[in-house]
Structure formats: C-alpha cells, structure tokens
C-alpha atoms as a PDB file:
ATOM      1  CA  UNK A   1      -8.461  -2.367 -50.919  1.00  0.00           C
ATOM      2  CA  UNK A   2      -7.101  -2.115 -47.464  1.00  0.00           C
ATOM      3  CA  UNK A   3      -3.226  -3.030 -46.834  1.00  0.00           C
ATOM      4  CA  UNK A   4      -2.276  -6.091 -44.520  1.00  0.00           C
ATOM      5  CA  UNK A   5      -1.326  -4.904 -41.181  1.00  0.00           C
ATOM      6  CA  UNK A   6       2.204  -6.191 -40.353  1.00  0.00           C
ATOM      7  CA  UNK A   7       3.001  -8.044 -37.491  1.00  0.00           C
ATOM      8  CA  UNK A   8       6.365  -7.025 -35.382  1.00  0.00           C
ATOM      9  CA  UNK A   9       8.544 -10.002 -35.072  1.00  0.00           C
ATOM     10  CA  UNK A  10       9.754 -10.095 -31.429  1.00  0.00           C
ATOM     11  CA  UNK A  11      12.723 -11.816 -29.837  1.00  0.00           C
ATOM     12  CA  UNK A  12      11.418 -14.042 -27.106  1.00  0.00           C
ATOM     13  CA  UNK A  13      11.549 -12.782 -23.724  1.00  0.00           C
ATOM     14  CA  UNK A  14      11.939  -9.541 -24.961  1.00  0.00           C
ATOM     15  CA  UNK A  15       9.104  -6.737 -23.657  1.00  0.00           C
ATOM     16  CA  UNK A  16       6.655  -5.659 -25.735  1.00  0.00           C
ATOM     17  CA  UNK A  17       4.793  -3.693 -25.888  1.00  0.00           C
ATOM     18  CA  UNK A  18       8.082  -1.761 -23.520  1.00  0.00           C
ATOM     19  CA  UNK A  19       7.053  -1.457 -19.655  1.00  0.00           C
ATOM     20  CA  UNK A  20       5.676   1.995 -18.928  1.00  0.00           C
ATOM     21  CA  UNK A  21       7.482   4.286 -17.265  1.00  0.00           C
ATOM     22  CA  UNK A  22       6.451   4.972 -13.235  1.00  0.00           C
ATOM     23  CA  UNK A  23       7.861   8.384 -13.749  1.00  0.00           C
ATOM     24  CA  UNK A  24       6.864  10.412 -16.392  1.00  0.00           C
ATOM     25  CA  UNK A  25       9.898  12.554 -15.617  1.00  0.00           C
ATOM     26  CA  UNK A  26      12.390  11.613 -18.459  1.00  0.00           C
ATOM     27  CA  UNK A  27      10.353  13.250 -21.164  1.00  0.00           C
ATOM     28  CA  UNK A  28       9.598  16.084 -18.658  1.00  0.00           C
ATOM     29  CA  UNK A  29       5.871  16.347 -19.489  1.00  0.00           C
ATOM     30  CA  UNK A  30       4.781  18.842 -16.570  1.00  0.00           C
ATOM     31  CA  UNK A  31       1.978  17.673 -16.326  1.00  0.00           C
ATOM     32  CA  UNK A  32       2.112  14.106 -16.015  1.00  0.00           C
ATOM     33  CA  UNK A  33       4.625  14.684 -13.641  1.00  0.00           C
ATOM     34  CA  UNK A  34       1.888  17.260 -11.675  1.00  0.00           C
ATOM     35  CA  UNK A  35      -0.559  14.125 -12.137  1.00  0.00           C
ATOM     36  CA  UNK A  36       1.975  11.726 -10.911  1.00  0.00           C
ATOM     37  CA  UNK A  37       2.892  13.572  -8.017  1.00  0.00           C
ATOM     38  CA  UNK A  38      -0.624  14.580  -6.272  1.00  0.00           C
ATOM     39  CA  UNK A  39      -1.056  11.364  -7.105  1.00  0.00           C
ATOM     40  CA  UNK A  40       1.742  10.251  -4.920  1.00  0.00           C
ATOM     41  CA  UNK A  41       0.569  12.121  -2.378  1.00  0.00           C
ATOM     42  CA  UNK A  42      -2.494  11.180  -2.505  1.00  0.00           C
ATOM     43  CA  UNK A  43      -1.715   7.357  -1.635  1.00  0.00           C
ATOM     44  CA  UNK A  44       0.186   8.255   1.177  1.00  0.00           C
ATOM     45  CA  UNK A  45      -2.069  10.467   2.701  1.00  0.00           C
ATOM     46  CA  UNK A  46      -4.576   7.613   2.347  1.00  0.00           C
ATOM     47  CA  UNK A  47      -2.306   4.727   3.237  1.00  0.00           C
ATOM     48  CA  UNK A  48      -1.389   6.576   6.684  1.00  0.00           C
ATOM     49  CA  UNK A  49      -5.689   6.518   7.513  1.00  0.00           C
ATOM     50  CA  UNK A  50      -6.034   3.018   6.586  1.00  0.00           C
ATOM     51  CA  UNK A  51      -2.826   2.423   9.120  1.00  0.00           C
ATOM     52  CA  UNK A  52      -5.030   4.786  11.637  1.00  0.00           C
ATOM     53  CA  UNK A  53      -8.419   2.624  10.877  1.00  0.00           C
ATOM     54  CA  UNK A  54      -6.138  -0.545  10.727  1.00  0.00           C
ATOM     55  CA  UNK A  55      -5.012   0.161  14.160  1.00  0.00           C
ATOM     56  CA  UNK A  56      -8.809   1.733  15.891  1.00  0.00           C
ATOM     57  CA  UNK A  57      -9.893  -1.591  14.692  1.00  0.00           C
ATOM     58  CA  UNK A  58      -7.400  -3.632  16.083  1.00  0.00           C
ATOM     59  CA  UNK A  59      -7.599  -2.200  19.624  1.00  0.00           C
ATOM     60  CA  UNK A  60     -11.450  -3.563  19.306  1.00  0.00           C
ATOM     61  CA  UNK A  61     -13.415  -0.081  17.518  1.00  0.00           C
ATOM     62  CA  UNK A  62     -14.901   2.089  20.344  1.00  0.00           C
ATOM     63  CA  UNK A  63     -15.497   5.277  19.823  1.00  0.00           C
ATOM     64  CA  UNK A  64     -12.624   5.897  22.791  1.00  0.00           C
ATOM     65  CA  UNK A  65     -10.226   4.851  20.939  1.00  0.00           C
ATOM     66  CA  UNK A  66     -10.729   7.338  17.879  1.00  0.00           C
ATOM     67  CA  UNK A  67     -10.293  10.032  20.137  1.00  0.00           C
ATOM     68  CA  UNK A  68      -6.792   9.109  21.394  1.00  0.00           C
ATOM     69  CA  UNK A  69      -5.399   9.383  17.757  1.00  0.00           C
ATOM     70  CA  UNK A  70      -3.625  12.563  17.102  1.00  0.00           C
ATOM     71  CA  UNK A  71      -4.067  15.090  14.075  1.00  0.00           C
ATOM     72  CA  UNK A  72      -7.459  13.690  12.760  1.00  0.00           C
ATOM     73  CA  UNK A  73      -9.826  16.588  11.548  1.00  0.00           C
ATOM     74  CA  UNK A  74     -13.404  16.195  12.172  1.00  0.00           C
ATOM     75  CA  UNK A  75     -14.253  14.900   8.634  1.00  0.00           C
ATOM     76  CA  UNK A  76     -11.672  11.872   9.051  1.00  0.00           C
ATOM     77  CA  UNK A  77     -12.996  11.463  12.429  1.00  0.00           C
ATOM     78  CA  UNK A  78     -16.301  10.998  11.317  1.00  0.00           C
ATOM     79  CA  UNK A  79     -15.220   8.687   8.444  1.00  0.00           C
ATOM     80  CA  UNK A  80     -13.126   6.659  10.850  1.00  0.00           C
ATOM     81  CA  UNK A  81     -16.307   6.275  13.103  1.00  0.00           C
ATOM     82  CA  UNK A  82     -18.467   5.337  10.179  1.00  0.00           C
ATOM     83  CA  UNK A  83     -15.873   2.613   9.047  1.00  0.00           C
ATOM     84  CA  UNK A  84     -15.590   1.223  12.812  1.00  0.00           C
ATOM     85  CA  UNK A  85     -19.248   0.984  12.897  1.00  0.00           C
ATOM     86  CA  UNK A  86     -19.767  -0.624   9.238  1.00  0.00           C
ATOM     87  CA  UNK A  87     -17.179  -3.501  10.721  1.00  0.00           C
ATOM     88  CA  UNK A  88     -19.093  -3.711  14.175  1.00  0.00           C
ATOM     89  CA  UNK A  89     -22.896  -4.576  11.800  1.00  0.00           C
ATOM     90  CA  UNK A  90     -20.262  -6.724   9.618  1.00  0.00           C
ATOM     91  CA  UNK A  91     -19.034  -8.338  12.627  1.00  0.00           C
ATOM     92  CA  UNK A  92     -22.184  -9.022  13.873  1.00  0.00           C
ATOM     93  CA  UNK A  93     -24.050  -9.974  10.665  1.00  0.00           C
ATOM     94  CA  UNK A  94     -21.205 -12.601  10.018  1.00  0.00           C
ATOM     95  CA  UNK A  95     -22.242 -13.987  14.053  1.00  0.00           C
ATOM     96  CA  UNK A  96     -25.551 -14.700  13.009  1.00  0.00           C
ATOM     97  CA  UNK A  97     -25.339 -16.343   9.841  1.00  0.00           C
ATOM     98  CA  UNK A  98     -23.144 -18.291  11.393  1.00  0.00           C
ATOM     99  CA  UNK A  99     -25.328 -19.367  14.488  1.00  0.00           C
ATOM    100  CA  UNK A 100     -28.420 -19.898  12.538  1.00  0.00           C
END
C-alpha cells in the first residue's frame, strides 16, 4: 500500500510555499536570466507604444497626429492606426447603443 503523504507544519504568517524570486540571477541559471531579460525588454518596449497610443488617442485619434510622433517604423505605424481606428468604431458603437 501507498504511504500517507505528510503535511508541513507551518508557522503562521510565515510564506509558503517561499515567494519566487523576480531575478533568477542568484542561482545564475543563464538562461532564465536570458529569458528574464528579453523579457524585460520586451515590456518596456511595449509599455513606451501603449504611452505613444495612450497619447494619439488622447489628442482625439486622427491620422495627423500619428505622423507627428517620432521614431515609429511603418509596422508600428500601421498598428497604431489600426488601434486608433478600432477605438473610433468602439466609440461610435458605444453612441448608438446608447441613443437607441
């Protein structure tokens, strides 16, 4: 037959199971630590477009306004248009619902 699993006694308010590291670097995996930095990067490369699409969209979403941002390639240009755009049908879907 199969033995009983034992339970861990734990102290209250201790953590368990222990919080997981954010930085893989104290066991110096390489590549966790390759993983966890493109990863990095990653975010901040896309939280600095949503600050670009937060701020087309606040000046009102014409297409004028995407071309006075600076250092946009073509293919974020084109996604930035798309996303202005999806908000403007949003925008306007929301408008009739609500007048009907």
């Amino acid at each position: 037959m199969g033995r009983k699993r034992q339970r861990k006694l734990v102290a209250p308010g201790s953590d368990y199971p222990p919080p997981r590291q954010l930085f893989p670097c104290s066991t110096f995996q390489p590549l966790d630590l390759l993983r966890f930095l493109k990863l990095s990067l990653q975010l901040e490369y896309l939280s600095l477009l949503a600050v670009k699409v937060l701020h087309i969209l606040n000046l009102g979403g014409d297409n004028l306004n995407l071309l006075r941002l600076k250092n946009l390639n073509r293919l974020h240009f084109m996604e930035l248009h798309r996303l202005t755009v999806l908000k403007h049908k949003t925008l306007m879907e929301t408008q009739k619902i609500l007048l009907s």
